[in-house]
Protein backbone atom coordinates (compact mmCIF):
# COMPACT_ATOMS: atom_id res chain seq x y z
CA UNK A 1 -7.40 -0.45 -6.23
CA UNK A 2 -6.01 2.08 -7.84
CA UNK A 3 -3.16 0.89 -10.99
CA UNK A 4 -0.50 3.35 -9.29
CA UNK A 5 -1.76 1.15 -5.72
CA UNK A 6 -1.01 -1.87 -7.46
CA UNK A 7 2.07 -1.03 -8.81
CA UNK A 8 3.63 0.21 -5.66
CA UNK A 9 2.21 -3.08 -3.64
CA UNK A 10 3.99 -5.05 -6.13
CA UNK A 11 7.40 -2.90 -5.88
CA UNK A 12 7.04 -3.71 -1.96
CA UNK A 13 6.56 -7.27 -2.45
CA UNK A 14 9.49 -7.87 -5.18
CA UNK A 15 11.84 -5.49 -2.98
CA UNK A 16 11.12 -5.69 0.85
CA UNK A 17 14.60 -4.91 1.23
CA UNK A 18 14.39 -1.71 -0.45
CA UNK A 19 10.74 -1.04 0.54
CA UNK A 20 8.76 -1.01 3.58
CA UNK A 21 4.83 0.29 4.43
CA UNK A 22 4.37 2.41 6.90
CA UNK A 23 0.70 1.99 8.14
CA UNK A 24 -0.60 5.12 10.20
CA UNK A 25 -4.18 5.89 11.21
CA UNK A 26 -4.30 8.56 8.47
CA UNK A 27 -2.18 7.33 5.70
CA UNK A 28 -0.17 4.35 4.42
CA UNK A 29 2.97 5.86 2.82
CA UNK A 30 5.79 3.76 0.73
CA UNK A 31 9.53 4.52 1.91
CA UNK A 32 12.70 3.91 0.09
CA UNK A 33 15.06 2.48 2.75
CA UNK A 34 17.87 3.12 0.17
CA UNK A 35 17.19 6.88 0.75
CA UNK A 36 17.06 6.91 4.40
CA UNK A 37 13.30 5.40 4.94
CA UNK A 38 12.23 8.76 3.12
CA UNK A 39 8.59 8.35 1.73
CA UNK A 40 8.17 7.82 -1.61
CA UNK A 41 4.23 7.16 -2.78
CA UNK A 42 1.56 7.38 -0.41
CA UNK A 43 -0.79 5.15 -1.22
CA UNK A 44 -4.53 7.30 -1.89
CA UNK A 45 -6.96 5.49 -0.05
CA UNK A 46 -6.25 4.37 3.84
CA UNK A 47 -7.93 2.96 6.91
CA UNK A 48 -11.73 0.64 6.20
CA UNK A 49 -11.03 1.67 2.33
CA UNK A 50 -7.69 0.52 1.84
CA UNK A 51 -8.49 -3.01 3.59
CA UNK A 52 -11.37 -3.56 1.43
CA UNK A 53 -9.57 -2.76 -2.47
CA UNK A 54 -6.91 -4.67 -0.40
CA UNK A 55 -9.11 -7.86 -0.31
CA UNK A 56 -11.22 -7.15 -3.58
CA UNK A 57 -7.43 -7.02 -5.28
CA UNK A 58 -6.46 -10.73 -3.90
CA UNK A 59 -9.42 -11.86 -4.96
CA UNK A 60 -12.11 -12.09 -2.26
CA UNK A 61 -15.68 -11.27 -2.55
CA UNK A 62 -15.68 -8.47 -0.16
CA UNK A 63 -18.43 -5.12 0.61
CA UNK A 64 -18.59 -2.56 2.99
CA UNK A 65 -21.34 -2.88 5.69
């Protein structure tokens, strides 16, 4: 994953009351429920790509096919 990923996954986990993922078929966007649920990072890879850094980044042994 990307370090700017990383850093906004663990944002969302320290703060789910502040933060919530939106997951869409084209994007996965960040938004700031402080600010009215307006987006705030959009996270750069989404859909088969996402779920694979996803899994390489908690550790499993993971490839494409």
């Amino acid at each position: 994953m990307y370090e700017k990923d990383v850093e906004w996954l663990e944002k969302c986990k320290q703060n789910p009351e502040r933060y919530k993922i939106f997951v869409d078929n084209d994007c996965i966007d960040v938004c700031d429920l402080n600010e009215g649920g307006e987006s705030v990072y959009t996270f750069r890879e989404f859909g088969y790509y996402f779920a694979l850094r996803l899994l390489q980044y908690i550790g499993c042994n993971a490839d494409m096919v």
